[in-house]
PDB file of N, CA and C in Angstrom:
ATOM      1  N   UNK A   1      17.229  40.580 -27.550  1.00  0.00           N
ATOM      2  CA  UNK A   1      16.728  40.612 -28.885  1.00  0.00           C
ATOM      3  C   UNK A   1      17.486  39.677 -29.803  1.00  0.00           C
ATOM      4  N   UNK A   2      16.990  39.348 -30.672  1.00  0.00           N
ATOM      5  CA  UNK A   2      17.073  38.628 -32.052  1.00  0.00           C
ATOM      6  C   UNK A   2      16.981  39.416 -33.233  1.00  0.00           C
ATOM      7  N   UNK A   3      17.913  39.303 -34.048  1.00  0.00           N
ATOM      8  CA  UNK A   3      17.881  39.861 -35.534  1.00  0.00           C
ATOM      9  C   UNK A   3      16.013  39.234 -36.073  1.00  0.00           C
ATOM     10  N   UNK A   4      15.878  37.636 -35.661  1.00  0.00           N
ATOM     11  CA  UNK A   4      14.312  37.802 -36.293  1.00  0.00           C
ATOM     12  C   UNK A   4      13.567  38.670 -35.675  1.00  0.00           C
ATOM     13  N   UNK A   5      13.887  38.614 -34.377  1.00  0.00           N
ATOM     14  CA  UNK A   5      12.600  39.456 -33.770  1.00  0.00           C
ATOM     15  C   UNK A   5      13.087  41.102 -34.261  1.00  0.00           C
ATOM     16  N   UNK A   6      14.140  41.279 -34.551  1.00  0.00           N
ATOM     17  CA  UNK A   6      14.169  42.925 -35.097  1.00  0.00           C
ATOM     18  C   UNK A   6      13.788  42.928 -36.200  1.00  0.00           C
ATOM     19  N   UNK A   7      13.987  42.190 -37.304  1.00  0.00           N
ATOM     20  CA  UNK A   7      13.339  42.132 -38.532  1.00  0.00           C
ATOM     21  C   UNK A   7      11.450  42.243 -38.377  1.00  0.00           C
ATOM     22  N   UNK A   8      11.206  41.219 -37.731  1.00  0.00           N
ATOM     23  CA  UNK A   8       9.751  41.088 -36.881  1.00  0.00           C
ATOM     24  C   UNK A   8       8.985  42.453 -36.647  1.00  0.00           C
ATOM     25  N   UNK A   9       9.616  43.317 -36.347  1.00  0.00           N
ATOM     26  CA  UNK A   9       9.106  44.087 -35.453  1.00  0.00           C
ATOM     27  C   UNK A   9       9.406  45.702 -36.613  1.00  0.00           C
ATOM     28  N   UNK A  10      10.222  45.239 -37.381  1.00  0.00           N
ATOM     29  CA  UNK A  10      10.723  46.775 -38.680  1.00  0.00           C
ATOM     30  C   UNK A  10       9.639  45.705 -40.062  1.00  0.00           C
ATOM     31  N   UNK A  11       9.109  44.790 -40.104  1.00  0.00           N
ATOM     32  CA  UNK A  11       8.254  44.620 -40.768  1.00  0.00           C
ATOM     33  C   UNK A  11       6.741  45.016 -40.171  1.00  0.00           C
ATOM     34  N   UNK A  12       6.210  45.177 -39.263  1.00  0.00           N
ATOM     35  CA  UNK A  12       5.620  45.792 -38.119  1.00  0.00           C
ATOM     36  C   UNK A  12       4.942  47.352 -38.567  1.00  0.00           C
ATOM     37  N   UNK A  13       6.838  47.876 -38.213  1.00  0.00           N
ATOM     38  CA  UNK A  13       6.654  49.000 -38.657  1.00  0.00           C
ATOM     39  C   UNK A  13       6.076  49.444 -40.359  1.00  0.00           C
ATOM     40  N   UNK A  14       6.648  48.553 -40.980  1.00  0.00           N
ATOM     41  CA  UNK A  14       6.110  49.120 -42.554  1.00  0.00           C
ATOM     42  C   UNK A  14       5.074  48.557 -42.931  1.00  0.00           C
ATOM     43  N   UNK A  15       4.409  47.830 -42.338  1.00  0.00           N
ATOM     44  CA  UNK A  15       3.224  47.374 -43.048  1.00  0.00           C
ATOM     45  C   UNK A  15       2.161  48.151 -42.304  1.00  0.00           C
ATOM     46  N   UNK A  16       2.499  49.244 -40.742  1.00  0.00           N
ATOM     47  CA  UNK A  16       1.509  49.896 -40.181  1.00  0.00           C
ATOM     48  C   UNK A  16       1.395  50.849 -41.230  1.00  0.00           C
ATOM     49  N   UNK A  17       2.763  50.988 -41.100  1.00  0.00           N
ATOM     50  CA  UNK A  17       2.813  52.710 -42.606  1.00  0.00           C
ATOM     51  C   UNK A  17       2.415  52.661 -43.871  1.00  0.00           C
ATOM     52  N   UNK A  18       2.271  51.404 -44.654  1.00  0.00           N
ATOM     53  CA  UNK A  18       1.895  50.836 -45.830  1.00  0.00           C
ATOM     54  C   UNK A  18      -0.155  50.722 -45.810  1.00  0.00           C
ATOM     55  N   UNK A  19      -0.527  50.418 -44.187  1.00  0.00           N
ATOM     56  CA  UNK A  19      -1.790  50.147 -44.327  1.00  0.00           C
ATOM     57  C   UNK A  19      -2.299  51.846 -44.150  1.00  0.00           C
ATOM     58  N   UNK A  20      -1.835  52.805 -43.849  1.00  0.00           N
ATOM     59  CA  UNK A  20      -2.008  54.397 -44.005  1.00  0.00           C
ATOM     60  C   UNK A  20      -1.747  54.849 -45.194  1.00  0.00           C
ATOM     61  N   UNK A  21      -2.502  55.220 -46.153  1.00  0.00           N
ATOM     62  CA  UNK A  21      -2.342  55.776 -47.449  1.00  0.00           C
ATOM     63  C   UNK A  21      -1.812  57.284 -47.415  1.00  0.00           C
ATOM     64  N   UNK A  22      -2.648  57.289 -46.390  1.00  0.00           N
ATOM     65  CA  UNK A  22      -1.273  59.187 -45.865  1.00  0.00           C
ATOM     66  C   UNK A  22       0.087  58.936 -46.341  1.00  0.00           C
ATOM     67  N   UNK A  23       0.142  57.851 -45.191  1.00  0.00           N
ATOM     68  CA  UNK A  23       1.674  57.974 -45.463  1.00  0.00           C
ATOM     69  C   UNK A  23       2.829  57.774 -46.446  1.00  0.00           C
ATOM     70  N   UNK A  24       2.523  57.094 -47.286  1.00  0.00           N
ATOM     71  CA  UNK A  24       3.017  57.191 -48.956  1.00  0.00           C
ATOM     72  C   UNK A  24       2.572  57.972 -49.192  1.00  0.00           C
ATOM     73  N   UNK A  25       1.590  58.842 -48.959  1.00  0.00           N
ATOM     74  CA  UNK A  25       1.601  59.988 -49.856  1.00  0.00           C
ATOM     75  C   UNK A  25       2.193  61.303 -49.402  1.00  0.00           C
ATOM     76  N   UNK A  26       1.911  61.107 -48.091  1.00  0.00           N
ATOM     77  CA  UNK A  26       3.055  62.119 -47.609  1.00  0.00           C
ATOM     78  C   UNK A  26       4.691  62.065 -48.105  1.00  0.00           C
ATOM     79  N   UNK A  27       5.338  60.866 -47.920  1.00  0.00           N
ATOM     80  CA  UNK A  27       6.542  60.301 -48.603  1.00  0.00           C
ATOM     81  C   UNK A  27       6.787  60.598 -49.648  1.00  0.00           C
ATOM     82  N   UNK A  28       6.084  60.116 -50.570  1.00  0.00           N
ATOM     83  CA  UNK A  28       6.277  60.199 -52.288  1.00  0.00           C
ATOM     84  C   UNK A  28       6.329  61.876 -52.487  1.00  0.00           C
ATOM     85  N   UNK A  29       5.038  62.573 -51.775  1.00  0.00           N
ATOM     86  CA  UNK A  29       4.726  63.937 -52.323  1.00  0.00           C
ATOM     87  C   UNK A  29       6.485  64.790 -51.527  1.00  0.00           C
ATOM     88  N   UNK A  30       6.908  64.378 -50.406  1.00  0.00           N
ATOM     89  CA  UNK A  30       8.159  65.212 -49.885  1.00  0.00           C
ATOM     90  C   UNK A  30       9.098  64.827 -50.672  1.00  0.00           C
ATOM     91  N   UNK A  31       9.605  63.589 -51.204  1.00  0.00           N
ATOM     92  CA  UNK A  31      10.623  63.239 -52.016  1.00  0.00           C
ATOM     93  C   UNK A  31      10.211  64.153 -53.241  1.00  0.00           C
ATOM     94  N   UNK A  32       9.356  64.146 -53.891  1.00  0.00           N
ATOM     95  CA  UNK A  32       9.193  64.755 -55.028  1.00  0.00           C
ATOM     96  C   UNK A  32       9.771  66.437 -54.834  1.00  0.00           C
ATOM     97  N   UNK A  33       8.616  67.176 -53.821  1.00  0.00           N
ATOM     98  CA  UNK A  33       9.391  68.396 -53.573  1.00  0.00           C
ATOM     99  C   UNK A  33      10.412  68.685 -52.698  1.00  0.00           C
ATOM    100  N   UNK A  34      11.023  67.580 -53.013  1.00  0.00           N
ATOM    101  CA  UNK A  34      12.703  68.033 -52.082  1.00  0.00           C
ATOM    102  C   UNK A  34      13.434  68.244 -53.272  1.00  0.00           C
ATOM    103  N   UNK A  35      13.099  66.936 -54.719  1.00  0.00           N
ATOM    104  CA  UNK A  35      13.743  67.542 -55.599  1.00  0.00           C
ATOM    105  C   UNK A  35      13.847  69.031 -56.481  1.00  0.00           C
ATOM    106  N   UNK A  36      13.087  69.467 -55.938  1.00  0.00           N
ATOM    107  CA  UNK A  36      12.670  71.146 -56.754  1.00  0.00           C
ATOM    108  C   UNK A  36      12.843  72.595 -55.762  1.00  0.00           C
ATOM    109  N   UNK A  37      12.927  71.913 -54.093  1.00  0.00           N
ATOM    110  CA  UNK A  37      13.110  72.741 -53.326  1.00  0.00           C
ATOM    111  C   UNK A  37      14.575  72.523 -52.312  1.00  0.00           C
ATOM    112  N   UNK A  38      15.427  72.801 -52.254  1.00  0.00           N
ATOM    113  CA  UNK A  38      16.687  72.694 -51.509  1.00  0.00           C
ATOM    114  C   UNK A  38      16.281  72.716 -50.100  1.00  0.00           C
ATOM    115  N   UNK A  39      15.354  73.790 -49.721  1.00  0.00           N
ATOM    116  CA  UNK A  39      15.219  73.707 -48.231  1.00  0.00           C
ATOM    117  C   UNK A  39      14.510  72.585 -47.524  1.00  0.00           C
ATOM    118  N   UNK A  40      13.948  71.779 -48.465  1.00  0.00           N
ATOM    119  CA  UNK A  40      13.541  70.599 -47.771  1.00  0.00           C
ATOM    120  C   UNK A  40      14.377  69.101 -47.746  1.00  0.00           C
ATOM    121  N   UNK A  41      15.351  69.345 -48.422  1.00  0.00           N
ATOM    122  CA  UNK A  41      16.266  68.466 -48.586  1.00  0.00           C
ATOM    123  C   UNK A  41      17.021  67.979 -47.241  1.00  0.00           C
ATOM    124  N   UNK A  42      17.245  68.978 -46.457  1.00  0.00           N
ATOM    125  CA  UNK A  42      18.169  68.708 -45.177  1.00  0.00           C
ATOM    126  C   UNK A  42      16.788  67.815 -44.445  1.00  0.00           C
ATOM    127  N   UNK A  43      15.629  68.220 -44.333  1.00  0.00           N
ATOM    128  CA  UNK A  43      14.953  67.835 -43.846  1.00  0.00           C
ATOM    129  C   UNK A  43      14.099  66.095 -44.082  1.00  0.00           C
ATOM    130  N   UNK A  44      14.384  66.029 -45.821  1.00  0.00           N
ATOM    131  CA  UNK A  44      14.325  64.702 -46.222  1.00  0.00           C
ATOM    132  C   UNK A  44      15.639  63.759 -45.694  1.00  0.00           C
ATOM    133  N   UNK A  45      16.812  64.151 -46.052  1.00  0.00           N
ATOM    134  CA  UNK A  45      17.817  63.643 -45.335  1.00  0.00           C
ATOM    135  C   UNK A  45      17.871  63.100 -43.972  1.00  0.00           C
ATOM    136  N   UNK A  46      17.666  64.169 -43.334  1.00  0.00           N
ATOM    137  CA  UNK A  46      17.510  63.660 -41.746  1.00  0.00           C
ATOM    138  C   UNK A  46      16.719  62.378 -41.138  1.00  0.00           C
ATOM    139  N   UNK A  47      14.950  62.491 -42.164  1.00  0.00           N
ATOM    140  CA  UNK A  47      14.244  61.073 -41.713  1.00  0.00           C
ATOM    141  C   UNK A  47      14.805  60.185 -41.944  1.00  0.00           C
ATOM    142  N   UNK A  48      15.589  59.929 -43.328  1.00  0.00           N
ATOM    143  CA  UNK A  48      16.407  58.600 -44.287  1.00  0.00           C
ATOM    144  C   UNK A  48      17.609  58.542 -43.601  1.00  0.00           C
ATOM    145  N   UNK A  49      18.609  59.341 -42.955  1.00  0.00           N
ATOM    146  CA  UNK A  49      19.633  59.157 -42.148  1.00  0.00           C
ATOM    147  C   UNK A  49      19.002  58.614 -40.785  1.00  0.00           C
ATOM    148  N   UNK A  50      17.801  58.787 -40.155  1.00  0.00           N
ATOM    149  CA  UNK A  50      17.477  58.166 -38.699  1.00  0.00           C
ATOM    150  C   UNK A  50      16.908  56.811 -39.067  1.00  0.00           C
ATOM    151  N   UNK A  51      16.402  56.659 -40.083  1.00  0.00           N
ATOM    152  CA  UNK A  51      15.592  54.793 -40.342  1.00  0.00           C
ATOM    153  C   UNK A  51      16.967  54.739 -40.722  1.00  0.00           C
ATOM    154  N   UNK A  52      17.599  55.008 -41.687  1.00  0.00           N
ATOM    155  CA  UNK A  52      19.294  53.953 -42.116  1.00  0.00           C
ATOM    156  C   UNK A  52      19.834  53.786 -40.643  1.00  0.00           C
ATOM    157  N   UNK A  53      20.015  54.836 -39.777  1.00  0.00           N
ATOM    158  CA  UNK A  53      20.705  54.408 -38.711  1.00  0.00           C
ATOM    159  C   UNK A  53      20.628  53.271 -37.512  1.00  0.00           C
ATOM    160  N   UNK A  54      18.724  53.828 -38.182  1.00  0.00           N
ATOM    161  CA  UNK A  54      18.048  52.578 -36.989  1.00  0.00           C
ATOM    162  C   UNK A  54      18.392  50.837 -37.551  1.00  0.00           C
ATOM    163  N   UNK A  55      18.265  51.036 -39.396  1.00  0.00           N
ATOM    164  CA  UNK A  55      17.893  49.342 -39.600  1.00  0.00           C
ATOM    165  C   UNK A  55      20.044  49.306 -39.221  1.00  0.00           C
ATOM    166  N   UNK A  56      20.855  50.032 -39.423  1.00  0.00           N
ATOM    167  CA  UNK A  56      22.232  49.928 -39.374  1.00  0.00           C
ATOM    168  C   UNK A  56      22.670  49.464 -37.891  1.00  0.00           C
ATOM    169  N   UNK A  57      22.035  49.986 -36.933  1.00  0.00           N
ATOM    170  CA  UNK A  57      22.009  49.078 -35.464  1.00  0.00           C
ATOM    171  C   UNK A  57      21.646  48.057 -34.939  1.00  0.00           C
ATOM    172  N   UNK A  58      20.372  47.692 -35.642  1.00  0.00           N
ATOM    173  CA  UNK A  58      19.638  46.553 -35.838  1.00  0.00           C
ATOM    174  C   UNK A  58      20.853  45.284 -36.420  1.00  0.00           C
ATOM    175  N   UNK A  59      21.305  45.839 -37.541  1.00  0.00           N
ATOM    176  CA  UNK A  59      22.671  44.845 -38.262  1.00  0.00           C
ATOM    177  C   UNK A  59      23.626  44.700 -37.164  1.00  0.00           C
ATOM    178  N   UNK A  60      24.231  46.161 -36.391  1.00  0.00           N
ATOM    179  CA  UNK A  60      25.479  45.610 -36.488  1.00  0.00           C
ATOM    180  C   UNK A  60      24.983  44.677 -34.880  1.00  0.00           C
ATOM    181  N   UNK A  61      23.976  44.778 -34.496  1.00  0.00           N
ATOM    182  CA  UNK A  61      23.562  44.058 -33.112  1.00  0.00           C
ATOM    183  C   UNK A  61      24.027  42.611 -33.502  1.00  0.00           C
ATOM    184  N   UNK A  62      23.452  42.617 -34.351  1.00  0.00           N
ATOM    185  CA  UNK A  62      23.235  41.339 -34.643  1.00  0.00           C
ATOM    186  C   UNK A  62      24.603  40.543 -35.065  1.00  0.00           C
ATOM    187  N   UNK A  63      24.883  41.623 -35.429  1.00  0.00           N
ATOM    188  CA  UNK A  63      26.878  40.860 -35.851  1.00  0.00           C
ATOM    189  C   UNK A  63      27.399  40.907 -34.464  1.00  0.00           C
ATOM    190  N   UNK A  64      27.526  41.450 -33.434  1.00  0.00           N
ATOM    191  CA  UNK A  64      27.733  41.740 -31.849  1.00  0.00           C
ATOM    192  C   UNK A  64      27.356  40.432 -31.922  1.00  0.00           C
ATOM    193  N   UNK A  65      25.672  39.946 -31.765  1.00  0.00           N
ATOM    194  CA  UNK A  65      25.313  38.663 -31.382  1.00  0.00           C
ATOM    195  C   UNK A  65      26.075  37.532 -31.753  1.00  0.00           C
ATOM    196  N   UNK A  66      26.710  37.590 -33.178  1.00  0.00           N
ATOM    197  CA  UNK A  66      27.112  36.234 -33.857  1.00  0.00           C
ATOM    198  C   UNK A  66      25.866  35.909 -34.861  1.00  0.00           C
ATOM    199  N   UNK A  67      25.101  36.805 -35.344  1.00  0.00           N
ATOM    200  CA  UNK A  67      23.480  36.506 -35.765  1.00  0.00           C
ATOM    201  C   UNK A  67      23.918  36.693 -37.575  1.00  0.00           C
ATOM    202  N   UNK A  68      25.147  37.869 -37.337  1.00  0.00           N
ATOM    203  CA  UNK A  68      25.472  38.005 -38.799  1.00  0.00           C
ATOM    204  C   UNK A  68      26.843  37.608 -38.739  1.00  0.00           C
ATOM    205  N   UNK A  69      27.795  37.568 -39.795  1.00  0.00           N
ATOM    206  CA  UNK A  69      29.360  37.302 -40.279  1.00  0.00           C
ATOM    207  C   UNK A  69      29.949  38.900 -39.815  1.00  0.00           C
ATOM    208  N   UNK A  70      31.140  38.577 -39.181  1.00  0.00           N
ATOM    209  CA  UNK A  70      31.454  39.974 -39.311  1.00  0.00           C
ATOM    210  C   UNK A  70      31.730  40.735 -40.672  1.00  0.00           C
ATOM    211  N   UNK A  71      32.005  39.852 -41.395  1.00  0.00           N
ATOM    212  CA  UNK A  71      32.928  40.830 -42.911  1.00  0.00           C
ATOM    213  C   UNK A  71      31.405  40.820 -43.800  1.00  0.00           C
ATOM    214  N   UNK A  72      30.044  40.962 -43.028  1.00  0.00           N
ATOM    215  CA  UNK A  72      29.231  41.315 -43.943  1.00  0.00           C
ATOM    216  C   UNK A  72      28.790  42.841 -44.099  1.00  0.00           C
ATOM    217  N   UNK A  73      28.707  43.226 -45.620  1.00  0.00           N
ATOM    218  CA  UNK A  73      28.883  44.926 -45.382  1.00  0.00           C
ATOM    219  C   UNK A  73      27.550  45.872 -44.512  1.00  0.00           C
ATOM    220  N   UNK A  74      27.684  45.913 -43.879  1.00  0.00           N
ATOM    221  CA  UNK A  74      26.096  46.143 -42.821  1.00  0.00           C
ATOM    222  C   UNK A  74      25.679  47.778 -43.323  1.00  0.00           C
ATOM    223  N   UNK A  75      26.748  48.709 -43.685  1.00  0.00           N
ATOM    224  CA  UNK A  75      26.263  49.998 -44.624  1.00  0.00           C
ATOM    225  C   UNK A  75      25.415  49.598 -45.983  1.00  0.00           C
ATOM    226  N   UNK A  76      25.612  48.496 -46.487  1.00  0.00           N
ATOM    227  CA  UNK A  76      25.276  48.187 -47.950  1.00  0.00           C
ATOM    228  C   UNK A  76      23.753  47.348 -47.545  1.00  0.00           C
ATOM    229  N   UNK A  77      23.748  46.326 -47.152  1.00  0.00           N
ATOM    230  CA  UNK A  77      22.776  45.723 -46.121  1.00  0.00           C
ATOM    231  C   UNK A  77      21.949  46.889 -45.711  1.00  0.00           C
ATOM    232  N   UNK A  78      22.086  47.733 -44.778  1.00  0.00           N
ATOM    233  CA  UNK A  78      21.080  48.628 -44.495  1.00  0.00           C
ATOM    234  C   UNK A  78      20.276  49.602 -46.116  1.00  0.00           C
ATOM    235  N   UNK A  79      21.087  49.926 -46.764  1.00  0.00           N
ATOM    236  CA  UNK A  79      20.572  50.607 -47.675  1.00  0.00           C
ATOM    237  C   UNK A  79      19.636  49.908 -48.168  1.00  0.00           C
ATOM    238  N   UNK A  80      20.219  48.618 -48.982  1.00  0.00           N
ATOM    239  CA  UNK A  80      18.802  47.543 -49.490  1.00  0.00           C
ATOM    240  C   UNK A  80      17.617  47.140 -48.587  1.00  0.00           C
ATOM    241  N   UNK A  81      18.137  47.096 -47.666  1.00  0.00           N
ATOM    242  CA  UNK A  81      17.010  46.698 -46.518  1.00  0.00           C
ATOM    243  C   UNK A  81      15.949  48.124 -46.573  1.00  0.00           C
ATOM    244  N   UNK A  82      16.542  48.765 -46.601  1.00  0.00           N
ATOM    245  CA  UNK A  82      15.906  50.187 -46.433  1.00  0.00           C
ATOM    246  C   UNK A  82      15.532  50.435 -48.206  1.00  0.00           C
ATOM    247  N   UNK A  83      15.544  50.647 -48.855  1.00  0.00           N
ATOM    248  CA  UNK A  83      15.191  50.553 -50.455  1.00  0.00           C
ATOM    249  C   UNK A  83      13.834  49.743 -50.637  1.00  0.00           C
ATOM    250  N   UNK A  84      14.362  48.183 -50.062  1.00  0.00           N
ATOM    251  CA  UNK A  84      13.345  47.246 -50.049  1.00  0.00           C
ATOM    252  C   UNK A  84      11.735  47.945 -49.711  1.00  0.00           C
ATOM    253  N   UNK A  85      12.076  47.974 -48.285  1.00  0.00           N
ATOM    254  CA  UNK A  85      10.908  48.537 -47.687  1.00  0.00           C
ATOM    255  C   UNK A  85      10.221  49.979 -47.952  1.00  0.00           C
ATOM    256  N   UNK A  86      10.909  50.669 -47.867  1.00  0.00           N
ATOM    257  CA  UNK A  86      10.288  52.306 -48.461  1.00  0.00           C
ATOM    258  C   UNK A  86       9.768  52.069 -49.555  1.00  0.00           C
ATOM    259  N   UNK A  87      10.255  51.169 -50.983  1.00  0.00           N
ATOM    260  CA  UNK A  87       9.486  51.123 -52.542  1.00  0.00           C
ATOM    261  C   UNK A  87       8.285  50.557 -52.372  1.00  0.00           C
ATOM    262  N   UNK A  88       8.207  49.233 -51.398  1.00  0.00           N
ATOM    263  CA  UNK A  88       6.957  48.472 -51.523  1.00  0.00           C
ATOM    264  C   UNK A  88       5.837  49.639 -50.338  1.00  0.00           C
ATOM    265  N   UNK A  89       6.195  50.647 -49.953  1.00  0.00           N
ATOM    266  CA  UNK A  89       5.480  51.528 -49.026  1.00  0.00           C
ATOM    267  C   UNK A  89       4.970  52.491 -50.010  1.00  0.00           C
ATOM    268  N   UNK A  90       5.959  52.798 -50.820  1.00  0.00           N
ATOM    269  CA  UNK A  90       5.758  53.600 -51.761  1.00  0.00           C
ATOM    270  C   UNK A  90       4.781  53.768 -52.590  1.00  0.00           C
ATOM    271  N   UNK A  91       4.950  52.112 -53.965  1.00  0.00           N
ATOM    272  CA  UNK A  91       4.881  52.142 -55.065  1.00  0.00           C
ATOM    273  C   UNK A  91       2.960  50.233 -54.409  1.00  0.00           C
ATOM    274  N   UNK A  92       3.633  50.060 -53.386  1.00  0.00           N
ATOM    275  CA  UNK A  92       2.771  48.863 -53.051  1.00  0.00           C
ATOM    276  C   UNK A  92       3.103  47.617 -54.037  1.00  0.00           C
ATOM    277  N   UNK A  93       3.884  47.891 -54.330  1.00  0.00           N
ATOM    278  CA  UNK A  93       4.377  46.510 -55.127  1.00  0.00           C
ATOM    279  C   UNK A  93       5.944  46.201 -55.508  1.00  0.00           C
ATOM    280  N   UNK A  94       6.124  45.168 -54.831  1.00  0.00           N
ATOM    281  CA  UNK A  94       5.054  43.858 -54.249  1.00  0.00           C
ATOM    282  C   UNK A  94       4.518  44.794 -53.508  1.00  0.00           C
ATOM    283  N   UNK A  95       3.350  43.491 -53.124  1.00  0.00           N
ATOM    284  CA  UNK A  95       1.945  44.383 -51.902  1.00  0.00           C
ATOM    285  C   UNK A  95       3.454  44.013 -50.553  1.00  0.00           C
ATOM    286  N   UNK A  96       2.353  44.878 -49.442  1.00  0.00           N
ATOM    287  CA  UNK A  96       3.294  44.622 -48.307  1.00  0.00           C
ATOM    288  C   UNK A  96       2.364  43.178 -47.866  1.00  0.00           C
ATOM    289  N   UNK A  97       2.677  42.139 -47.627  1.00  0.00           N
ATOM    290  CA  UNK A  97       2.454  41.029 -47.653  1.00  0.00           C
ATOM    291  C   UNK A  97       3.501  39.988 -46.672  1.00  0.00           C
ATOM    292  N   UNK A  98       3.679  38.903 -46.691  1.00  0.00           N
ATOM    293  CA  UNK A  98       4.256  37.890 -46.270  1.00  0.00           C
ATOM    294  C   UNK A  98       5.403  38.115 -47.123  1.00  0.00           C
ATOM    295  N   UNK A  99       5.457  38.568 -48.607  1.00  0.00           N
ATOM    296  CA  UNK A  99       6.606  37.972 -49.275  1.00  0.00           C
ATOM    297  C   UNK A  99       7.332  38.899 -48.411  1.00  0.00           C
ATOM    298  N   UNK A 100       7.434  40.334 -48.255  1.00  0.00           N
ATOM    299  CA  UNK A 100       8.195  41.019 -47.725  1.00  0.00           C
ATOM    300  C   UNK A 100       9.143  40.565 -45.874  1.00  0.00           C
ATOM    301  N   UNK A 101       9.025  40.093 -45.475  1.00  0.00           N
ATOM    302  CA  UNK A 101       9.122  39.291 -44.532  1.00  0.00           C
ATOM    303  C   UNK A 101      10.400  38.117 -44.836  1.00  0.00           C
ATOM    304  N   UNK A 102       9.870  37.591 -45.999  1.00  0.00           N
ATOM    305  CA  UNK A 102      10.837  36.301 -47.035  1.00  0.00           C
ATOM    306  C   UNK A 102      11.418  36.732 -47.268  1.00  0.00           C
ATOM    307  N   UNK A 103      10.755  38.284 -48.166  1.00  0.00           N
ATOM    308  CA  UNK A 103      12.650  38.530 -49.239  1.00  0.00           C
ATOM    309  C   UNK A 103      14.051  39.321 -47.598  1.00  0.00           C
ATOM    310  N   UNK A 104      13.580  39.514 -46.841  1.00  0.00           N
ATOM    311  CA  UNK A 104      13.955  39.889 -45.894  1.00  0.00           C
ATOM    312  C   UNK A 104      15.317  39.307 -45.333  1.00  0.00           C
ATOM    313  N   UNK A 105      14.171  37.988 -45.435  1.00  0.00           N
ATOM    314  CA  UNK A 105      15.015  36.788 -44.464  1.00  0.00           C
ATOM    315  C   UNK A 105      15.890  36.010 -46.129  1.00  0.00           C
ATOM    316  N   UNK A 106      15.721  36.203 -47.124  1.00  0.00           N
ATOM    317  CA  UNK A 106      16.910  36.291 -48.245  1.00  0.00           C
ATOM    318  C   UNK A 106      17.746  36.998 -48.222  1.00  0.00           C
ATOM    319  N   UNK A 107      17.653  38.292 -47.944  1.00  0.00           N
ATOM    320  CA  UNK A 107      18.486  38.960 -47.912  1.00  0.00           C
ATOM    321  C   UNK A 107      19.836  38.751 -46.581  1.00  0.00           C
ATOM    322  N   UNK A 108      19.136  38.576 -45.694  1.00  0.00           N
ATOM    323  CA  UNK A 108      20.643  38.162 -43.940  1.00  0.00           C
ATOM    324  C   UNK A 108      20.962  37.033 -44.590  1.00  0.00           C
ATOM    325  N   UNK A 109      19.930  35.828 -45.031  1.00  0.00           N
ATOM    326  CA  UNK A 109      20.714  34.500 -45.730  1.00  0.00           C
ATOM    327  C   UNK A 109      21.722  34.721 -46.548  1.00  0.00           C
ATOM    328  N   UNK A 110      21.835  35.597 -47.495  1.00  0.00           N
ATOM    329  CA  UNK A 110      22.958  36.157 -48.410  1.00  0.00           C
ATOM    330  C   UNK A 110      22.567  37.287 -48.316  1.00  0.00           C
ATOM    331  N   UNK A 111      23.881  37.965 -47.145  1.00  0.00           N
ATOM    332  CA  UNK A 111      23.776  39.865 -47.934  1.00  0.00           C
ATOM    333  C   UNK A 111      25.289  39.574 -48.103  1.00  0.00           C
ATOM    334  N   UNK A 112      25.785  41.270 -48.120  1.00  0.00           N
ATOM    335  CA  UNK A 112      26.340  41.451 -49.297  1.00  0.00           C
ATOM    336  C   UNK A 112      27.613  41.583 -48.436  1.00  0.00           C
ATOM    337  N   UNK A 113      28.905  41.041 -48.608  1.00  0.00           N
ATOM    338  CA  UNK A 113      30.443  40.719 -47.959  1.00  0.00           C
ATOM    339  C   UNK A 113      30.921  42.084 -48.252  1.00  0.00           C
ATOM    340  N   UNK A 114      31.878  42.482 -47.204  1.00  0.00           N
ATOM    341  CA  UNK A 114      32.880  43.558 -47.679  1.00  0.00           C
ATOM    342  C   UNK A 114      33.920  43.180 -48.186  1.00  0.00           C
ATOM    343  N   UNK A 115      34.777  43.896 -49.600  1.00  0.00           N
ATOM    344  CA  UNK A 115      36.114  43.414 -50.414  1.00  0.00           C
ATOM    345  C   UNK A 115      37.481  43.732 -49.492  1.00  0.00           C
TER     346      UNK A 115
END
């Protein structure tokens, strides 16, 4: 594998989930009542801890490869990466499109160094 082809393939994934209107609405409607219900919270947690973990392996592969810098912060990197994609799944804007793909490949071009 390749960091493009993993990027490739987690853009894949969100634009299948983006072209299902379920599924933002399933999303949006559990985030909402996780905030009002505690018992669903462990359970919101858990999906957002398994995609962070997944795009967080995806990174550090890629630093393994030589694909990223080592002193780039790959916890901080995953979050935006993950932010990125869930809002435009979310909110559809930006649409899920080509740009998403770009701002992507902006983001490994410059992410974010550890101090």
């Amino acid at each position: 594998g390749t960091l493009a082809g993993d990027l490739d393939a987690l853009c894949e994934v969100v634009v299948a989930g983006a072209a299902d209107p379920r599924y933002a609405a399933v999303l949006t409607e559990l985030v909402a009542a996780a905030t009002t219900d505690p018992t669903l919270q462990p359970h919101l947690l858990a999906v957002s801890d398994t995609w962070q973990a997944g795009i967080r392996a995806m990174l550090h592969a890629a630093q393994d490869r030589r694909e990223l810098d080592a002193d780039v912060a790959v916890p901080l990197l995953a979050e935006v990466v993950s932010a990125l994609t869930i809002r435009r799944v979310m909110f559809k804007n930006p649409p899920i499109d080509h740009t998403l793909r770009t701002d992507l490949d902006e983001l490994i071009r410059h992410p974010p160094h550890q101090h």
